[in-house]
N, C-alpha and C. Protein backbone atom coordinates (compact mmCIF):
# COMPACT_ATOMS: atom_id res chain seq x y z
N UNK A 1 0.85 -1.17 0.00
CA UNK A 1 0.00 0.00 0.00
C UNK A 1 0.90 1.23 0.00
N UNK A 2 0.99 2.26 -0.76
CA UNK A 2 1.41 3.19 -1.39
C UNK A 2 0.68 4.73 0.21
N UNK A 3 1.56 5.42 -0.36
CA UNK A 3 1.34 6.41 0.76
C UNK A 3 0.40 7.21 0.91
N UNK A 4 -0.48 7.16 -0.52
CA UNK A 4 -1.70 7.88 -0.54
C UNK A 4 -3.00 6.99 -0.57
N UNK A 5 -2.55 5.86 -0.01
CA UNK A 5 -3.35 4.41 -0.08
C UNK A 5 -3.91 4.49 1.24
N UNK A 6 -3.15 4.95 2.15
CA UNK A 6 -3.89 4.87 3.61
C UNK A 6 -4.38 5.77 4.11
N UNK A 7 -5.29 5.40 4.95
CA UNK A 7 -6.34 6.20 5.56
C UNK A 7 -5.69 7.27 6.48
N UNK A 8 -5.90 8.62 5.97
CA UNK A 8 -5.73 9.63 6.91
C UNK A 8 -6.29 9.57 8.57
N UNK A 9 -6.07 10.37 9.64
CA UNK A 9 -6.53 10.38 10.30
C UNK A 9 -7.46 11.04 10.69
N UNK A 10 -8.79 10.44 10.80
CA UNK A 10 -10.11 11.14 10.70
C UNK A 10 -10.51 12.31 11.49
N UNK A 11 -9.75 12.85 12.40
CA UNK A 11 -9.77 13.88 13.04
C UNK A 11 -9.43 14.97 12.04
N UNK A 12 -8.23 14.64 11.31
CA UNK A 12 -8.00 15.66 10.56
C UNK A 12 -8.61 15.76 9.08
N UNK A 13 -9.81 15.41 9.07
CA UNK A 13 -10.82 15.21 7.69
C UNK A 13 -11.53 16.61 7.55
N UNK A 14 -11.42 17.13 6.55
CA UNK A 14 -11.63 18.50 6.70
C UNK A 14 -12.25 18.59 5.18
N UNK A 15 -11.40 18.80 4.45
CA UNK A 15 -11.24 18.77 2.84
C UNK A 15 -12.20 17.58 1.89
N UNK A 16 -13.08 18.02 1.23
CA UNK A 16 -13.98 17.06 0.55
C UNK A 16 -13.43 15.67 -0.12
N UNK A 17 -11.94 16.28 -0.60
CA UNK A 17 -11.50 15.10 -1.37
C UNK A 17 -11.10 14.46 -0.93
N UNK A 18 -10.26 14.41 1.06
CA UNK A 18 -10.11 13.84 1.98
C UNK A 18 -11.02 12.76 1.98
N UNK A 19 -12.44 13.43 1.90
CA UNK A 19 -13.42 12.77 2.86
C UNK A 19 -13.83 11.71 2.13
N UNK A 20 -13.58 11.80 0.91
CA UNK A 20 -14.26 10.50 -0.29
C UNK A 20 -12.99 9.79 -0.25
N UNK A 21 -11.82 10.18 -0.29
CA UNK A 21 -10.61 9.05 0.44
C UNK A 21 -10.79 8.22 1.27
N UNK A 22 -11.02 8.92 2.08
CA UNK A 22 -11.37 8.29 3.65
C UNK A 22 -12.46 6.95 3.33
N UNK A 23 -13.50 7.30 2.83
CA UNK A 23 -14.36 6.72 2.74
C UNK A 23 -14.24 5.61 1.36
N UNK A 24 -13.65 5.51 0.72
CA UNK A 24 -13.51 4.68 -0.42
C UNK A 24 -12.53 3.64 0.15
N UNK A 25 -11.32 3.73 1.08
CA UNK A 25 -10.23 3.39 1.55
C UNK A 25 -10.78 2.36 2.90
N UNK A 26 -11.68 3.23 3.69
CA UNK A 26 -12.28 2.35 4.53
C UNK A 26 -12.90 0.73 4.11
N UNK A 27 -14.02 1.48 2.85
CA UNK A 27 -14.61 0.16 2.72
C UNK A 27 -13.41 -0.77 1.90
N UNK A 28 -12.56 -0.34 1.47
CA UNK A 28 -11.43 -1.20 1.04
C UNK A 28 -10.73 -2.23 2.15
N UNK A 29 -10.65 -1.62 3.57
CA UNK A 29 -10.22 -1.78 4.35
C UNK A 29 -11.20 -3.01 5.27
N UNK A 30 -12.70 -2.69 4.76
CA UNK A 30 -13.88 -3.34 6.00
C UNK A 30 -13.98 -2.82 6.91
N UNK A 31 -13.66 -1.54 7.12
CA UNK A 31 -13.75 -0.59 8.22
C UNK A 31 -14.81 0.33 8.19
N UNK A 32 -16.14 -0.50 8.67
CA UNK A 32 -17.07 0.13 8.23
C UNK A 32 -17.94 0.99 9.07
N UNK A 33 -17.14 1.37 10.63
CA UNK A 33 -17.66 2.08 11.50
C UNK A 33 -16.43 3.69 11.17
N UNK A 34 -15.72 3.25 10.15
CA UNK A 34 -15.16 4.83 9.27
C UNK A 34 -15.77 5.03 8.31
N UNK A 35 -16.25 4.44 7.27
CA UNK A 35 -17.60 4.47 6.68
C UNK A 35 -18.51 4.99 7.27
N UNK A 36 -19.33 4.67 7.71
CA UNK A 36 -20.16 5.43 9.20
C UNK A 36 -19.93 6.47 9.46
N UNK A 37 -18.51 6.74 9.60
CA UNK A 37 -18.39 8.49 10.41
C UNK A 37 -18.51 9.38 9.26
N UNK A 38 -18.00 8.60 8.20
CA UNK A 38 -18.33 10.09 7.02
C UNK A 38 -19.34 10.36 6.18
N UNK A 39 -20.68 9.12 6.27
CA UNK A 39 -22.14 9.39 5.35
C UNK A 39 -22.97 9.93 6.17
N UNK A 40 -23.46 10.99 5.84
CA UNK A 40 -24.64 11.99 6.25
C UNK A 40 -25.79 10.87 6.37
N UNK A 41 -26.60 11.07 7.32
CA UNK A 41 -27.67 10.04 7.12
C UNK A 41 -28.96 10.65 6.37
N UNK A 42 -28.88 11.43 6.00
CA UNK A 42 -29.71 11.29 4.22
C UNK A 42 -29.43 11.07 3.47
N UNK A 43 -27.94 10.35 3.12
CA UNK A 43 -27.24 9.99 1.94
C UNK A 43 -28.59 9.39 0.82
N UNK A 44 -27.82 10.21 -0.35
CA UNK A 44 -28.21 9.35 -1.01
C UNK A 44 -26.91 9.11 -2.44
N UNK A 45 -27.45 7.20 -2.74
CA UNK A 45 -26.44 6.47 -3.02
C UNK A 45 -26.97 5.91 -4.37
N UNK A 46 -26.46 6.38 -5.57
CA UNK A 46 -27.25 6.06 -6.82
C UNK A 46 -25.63 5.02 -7.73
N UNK A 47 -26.52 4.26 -8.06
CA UNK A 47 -25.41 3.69 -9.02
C UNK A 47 -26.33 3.67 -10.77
N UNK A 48 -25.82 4.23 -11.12
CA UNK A 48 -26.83 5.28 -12.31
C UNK A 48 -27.45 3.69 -13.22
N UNK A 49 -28.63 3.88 -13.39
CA UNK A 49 -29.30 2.22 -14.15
C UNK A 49 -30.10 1.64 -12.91
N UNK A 50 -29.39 1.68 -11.99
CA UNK A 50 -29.56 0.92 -10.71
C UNK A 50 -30.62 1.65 -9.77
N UNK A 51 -31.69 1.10 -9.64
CA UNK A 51 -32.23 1.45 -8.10
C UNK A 51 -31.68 2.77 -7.07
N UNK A 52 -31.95 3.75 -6.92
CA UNK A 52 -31.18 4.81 -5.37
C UNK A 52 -31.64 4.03 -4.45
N UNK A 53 -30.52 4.29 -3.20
CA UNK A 53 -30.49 4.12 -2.11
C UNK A 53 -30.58 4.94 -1.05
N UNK A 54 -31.56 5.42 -0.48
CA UNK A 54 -31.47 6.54 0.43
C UNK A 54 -31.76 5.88 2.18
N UNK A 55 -30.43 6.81 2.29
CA UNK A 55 -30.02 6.92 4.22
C UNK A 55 -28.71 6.13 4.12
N UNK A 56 -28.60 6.17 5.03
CA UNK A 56 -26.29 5.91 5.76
C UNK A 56 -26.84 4.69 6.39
N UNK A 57 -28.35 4.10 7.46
CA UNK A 57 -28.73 3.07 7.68
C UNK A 57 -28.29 1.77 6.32
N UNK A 58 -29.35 2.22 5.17
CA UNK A 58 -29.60 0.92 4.45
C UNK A 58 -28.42 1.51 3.61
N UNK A 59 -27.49 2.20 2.86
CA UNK A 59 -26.53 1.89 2.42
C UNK A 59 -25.54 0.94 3.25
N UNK A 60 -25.40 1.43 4.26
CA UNK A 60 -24.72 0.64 5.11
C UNK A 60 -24.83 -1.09 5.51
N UNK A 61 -25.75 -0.86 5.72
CA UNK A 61 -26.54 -2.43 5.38
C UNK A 61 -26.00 -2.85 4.20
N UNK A 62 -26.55 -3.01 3.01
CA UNK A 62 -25.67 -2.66 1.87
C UNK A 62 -24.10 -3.41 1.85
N UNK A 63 -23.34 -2.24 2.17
CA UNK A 63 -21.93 -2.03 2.41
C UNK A 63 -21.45 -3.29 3.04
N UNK A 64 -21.95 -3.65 4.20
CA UNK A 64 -22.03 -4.66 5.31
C UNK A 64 -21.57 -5.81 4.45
N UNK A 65 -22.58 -6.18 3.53
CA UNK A 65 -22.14 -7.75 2.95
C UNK A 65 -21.47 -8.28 2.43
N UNK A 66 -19.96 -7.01 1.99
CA UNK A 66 -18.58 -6.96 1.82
C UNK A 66 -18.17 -7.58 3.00
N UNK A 67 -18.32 -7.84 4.26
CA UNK A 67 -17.48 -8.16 5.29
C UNK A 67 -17.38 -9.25 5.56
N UNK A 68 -18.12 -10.36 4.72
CA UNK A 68 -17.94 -11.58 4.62
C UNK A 68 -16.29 -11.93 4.34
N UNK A 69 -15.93 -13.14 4.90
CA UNK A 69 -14.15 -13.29 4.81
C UNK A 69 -14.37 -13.80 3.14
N UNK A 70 -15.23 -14.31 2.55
CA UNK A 70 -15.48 -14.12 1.45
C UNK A 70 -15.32 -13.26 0.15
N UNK A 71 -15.63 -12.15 0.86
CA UNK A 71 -16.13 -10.87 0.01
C UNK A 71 -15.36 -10.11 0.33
N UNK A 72 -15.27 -8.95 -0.61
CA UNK A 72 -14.58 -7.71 -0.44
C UNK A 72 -14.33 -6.31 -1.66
N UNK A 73 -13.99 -5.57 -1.43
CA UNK A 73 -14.09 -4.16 -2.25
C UNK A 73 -12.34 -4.00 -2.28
N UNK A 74 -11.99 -3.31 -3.51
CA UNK A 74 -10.69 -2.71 -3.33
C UNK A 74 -11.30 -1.60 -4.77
N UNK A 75 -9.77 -0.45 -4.72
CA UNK A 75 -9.88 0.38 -5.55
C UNK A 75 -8.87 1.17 -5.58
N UNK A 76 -8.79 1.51 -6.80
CA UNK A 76 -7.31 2.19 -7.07
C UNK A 76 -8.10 4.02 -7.82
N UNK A 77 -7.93 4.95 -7.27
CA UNK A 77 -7.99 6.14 -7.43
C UNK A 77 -7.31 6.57 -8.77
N UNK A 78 -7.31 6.98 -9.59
CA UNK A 78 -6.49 7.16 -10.56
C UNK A 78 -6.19 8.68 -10.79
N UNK A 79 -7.59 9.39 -10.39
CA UNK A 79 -7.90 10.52 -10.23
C UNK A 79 -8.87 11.24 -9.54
N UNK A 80 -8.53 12.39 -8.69
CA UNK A 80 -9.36 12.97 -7.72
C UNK A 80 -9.84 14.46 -8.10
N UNK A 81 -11.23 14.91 -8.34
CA UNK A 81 -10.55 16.30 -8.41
C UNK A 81 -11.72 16.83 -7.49
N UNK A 82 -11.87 18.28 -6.19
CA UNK A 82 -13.01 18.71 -5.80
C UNK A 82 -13.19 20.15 -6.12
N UNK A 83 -14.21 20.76 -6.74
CA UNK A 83 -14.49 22.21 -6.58
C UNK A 83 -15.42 22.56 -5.35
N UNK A 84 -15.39 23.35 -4.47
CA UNK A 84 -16.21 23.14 -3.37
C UNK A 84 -17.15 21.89 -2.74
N UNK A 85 -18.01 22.15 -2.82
CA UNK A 85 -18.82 20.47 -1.88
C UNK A 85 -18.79 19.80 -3.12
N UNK A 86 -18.32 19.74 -3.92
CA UNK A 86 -18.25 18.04 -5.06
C UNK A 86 -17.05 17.46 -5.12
N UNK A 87 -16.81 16.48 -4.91
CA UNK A 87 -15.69 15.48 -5.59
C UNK A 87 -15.97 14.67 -7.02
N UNK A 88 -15.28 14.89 -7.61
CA UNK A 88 -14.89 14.06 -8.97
C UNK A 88 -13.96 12.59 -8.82
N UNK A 89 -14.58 11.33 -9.03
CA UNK A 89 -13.67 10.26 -9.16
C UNK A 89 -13.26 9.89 -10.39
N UNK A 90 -12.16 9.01 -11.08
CA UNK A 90 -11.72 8.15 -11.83
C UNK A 90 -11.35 7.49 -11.15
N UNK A 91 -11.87 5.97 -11.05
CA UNK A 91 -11.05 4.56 -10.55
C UNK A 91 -11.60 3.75 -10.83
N UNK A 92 -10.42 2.45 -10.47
CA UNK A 92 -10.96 0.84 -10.58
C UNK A 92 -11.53 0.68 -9.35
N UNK A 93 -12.85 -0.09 -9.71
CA UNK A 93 -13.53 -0.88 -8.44
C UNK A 93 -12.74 -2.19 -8.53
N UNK A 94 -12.76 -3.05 -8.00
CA UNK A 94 -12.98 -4.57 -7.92
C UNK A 94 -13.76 -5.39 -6.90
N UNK A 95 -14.91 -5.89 -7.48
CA UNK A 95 -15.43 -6.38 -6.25
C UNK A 95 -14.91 -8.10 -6.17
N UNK A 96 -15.03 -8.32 -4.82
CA UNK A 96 -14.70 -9.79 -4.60
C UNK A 96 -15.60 -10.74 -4.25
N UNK A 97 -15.90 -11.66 -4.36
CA UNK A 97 -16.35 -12.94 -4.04
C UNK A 97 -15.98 -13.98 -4.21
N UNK A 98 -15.15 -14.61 -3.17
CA UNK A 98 -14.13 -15.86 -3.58
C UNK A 98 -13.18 -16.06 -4.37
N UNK A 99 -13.15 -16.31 -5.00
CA UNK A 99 -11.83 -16.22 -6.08
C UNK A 99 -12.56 -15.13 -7.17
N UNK A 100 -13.54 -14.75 -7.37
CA UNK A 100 -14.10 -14.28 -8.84
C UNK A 100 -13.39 -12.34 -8.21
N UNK A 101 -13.16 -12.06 -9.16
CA UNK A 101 -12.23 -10.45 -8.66
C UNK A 101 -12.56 -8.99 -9.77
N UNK A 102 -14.03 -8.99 -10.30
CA UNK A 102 -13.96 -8.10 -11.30
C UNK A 102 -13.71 -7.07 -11.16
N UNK A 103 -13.07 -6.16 -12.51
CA UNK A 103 -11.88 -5.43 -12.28
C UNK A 103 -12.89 -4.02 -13.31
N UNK A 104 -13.35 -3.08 -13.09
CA UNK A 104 -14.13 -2.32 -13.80
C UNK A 104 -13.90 -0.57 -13.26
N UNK A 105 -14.04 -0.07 -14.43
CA UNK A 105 -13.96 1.55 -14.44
C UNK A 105 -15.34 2.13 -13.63
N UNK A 106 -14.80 3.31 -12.90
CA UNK A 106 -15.99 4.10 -12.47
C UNK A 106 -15.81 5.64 -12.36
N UNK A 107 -16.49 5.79 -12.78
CA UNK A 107 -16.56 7.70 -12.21
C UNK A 107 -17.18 7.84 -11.37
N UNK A 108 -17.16 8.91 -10.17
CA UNK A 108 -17.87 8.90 -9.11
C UNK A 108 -18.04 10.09 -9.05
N UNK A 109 -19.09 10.70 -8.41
CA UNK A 109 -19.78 12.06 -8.00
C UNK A 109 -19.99 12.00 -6.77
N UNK A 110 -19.71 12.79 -6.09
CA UNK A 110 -19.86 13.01 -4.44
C UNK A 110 -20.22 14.12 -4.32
N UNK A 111 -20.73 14.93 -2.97
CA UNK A 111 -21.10 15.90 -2.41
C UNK A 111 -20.82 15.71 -0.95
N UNK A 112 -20.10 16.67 -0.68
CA UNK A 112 -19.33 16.29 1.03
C UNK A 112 -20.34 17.75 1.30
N UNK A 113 -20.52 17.41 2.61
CA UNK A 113 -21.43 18.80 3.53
C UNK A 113 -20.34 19.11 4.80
N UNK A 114 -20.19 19.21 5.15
CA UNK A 114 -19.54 19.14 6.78
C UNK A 114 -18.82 18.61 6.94
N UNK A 115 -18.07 17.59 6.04
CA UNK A 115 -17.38 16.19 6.35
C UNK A 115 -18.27 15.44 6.24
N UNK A 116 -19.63 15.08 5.95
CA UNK A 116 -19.69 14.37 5.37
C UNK A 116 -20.80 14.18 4.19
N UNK A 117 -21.02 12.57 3.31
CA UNK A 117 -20.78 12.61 1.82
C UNK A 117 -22.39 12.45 2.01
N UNK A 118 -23.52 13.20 1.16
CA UNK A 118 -24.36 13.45 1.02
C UNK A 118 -25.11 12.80 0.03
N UNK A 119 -23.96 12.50 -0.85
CA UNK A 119 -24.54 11.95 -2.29
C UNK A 119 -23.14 11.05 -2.56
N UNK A 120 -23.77 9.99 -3.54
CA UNK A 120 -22.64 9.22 -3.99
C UNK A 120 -22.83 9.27 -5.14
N UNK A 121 -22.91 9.04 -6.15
CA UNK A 121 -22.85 8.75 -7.57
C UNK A 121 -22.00 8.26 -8.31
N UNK A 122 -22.43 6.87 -8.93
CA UNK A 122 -21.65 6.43 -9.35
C UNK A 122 -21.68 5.93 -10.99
N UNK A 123 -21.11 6.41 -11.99
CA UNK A 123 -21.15 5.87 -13.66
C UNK A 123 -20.53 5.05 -13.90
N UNK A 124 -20.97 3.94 -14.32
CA UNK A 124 -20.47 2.38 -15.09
C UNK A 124 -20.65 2.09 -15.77
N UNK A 125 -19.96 1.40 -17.23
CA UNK A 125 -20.65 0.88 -18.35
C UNK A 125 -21.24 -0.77 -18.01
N UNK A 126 -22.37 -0.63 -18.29
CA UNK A 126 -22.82 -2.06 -18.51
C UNK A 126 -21.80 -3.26 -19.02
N UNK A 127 -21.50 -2.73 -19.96
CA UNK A 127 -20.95 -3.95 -21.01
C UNK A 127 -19.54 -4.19 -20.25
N UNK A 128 -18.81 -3.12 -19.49
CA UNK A 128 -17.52 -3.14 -19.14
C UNK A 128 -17.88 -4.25 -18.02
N UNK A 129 -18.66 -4.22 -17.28
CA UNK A 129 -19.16 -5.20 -16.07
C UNK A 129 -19.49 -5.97 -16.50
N UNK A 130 -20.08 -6.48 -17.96
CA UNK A 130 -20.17 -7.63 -18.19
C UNK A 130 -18.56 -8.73 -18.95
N UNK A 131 -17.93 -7.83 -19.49
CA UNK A 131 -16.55 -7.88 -19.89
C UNK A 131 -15.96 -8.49 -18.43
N UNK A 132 -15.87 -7.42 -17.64
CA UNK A 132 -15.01 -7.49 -16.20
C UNK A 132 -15.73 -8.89 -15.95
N UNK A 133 -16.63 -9.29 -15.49
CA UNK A 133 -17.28 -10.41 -14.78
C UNK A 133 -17.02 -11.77 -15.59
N UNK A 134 -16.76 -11.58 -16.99
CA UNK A 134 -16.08 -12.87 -17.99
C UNK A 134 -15.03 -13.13 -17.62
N UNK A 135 -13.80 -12.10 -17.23
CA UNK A 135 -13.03 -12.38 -17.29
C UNK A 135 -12.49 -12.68 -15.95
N UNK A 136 -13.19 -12.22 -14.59
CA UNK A 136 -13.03 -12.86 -13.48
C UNK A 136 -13.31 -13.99 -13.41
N UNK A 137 -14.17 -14.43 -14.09
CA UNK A 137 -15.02 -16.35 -14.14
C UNK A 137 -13.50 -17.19 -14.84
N UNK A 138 -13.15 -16.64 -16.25
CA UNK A 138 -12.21 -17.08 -16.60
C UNK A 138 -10.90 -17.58 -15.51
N UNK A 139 -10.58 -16.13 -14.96
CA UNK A 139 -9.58 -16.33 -14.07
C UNK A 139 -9.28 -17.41 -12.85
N UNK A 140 -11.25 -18.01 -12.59
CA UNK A 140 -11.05 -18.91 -11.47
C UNK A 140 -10.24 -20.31 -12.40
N UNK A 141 -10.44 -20.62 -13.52
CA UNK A 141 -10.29 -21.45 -14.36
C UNK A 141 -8.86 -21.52 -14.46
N UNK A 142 -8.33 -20.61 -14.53
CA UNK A 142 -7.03 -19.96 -14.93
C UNK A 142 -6.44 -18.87 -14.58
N UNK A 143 -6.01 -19.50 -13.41
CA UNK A 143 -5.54 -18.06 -12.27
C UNK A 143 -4.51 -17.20 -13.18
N UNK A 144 -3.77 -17.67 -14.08
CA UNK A 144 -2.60 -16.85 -14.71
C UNK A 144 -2.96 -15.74 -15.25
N UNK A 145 -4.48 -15.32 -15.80
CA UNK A 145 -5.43 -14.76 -15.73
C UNK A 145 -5.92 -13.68 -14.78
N UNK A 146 -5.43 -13.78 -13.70
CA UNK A 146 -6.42 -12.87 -12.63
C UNK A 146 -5.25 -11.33 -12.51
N UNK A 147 -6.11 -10.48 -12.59
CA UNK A 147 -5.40 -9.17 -12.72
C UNK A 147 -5.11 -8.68 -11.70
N UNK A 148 -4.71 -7.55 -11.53
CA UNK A 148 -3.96 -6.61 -10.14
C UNK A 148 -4.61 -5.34 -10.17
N UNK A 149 -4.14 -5.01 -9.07
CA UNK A 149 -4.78 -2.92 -9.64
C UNK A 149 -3.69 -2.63 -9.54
């Protein structure tokens, strides 16, 4: 883990683009009572195609079923940018489930209030998730196959 990989210390969370760090890094981490400290509980949590999710309760819930020793989230930032209360993402998600590891692009939209994230938003291509999810299936087959971030 790289030096801009780890979690600041949440006392000193101030800065919007901090705060979507913080919070992207956590659930990377399964640290989901730092998760917690930074969603507003009116969040709302859109993954664009997909159903919204509104409140920091049922996202969280949500979030939760990453914590299986099973399961898990990682992500590589590629790019950050904030103009006042918005953050701008570029990164890889990867979600986990057992060996399967799909590896997919996202843009993200945030809105930090106070410290904390109000809105999530998130853009994905369909087809890239269906791409990503072939080629994680592949990989259980043929680990030589399985990618990195």
């Amino acid at each position: 883990m790289g030096m801009t990989d780890q979690l600041p210390d949440r006392s000193l969370i101030t800065d919007p683009a901090r705060v979507v760090e913080t919070f992207l890094y956590a659930l990377r981490d399964k640290d989901f009572d730092a998760a917690d400290e930074v969603l507003d509980d009116d969040l709302v949590y859109q993954n664009v195609g997909l159903p919204t999710i509104r409140g920091r309760q049922r996202t969280l819930k949500l979030l939760r079923g990453l914590s299986r020793p099973s399961a898990g989230f990682d992500v590589k930032i590629h790019r950050i940018a904030s103009e006042g209360s918005a953050v701008l993402t570029e990164r890889t998600d990867v979600l986990i489930f057992g060996p399967f590891q799909a590896h997919f692009w996202v843009c993200g939209v945030f809105e930090v209030r106070d410290g904390r994230i109000t809105l999530w938003r998130d853009y994905f291509d369909f087809l890239d998730m269906v791409k990503a999810s072939v080629r994680a299936l592949a990989a259980i087959a043929i680990p030589a196959l399985r990618r990195s971030l």
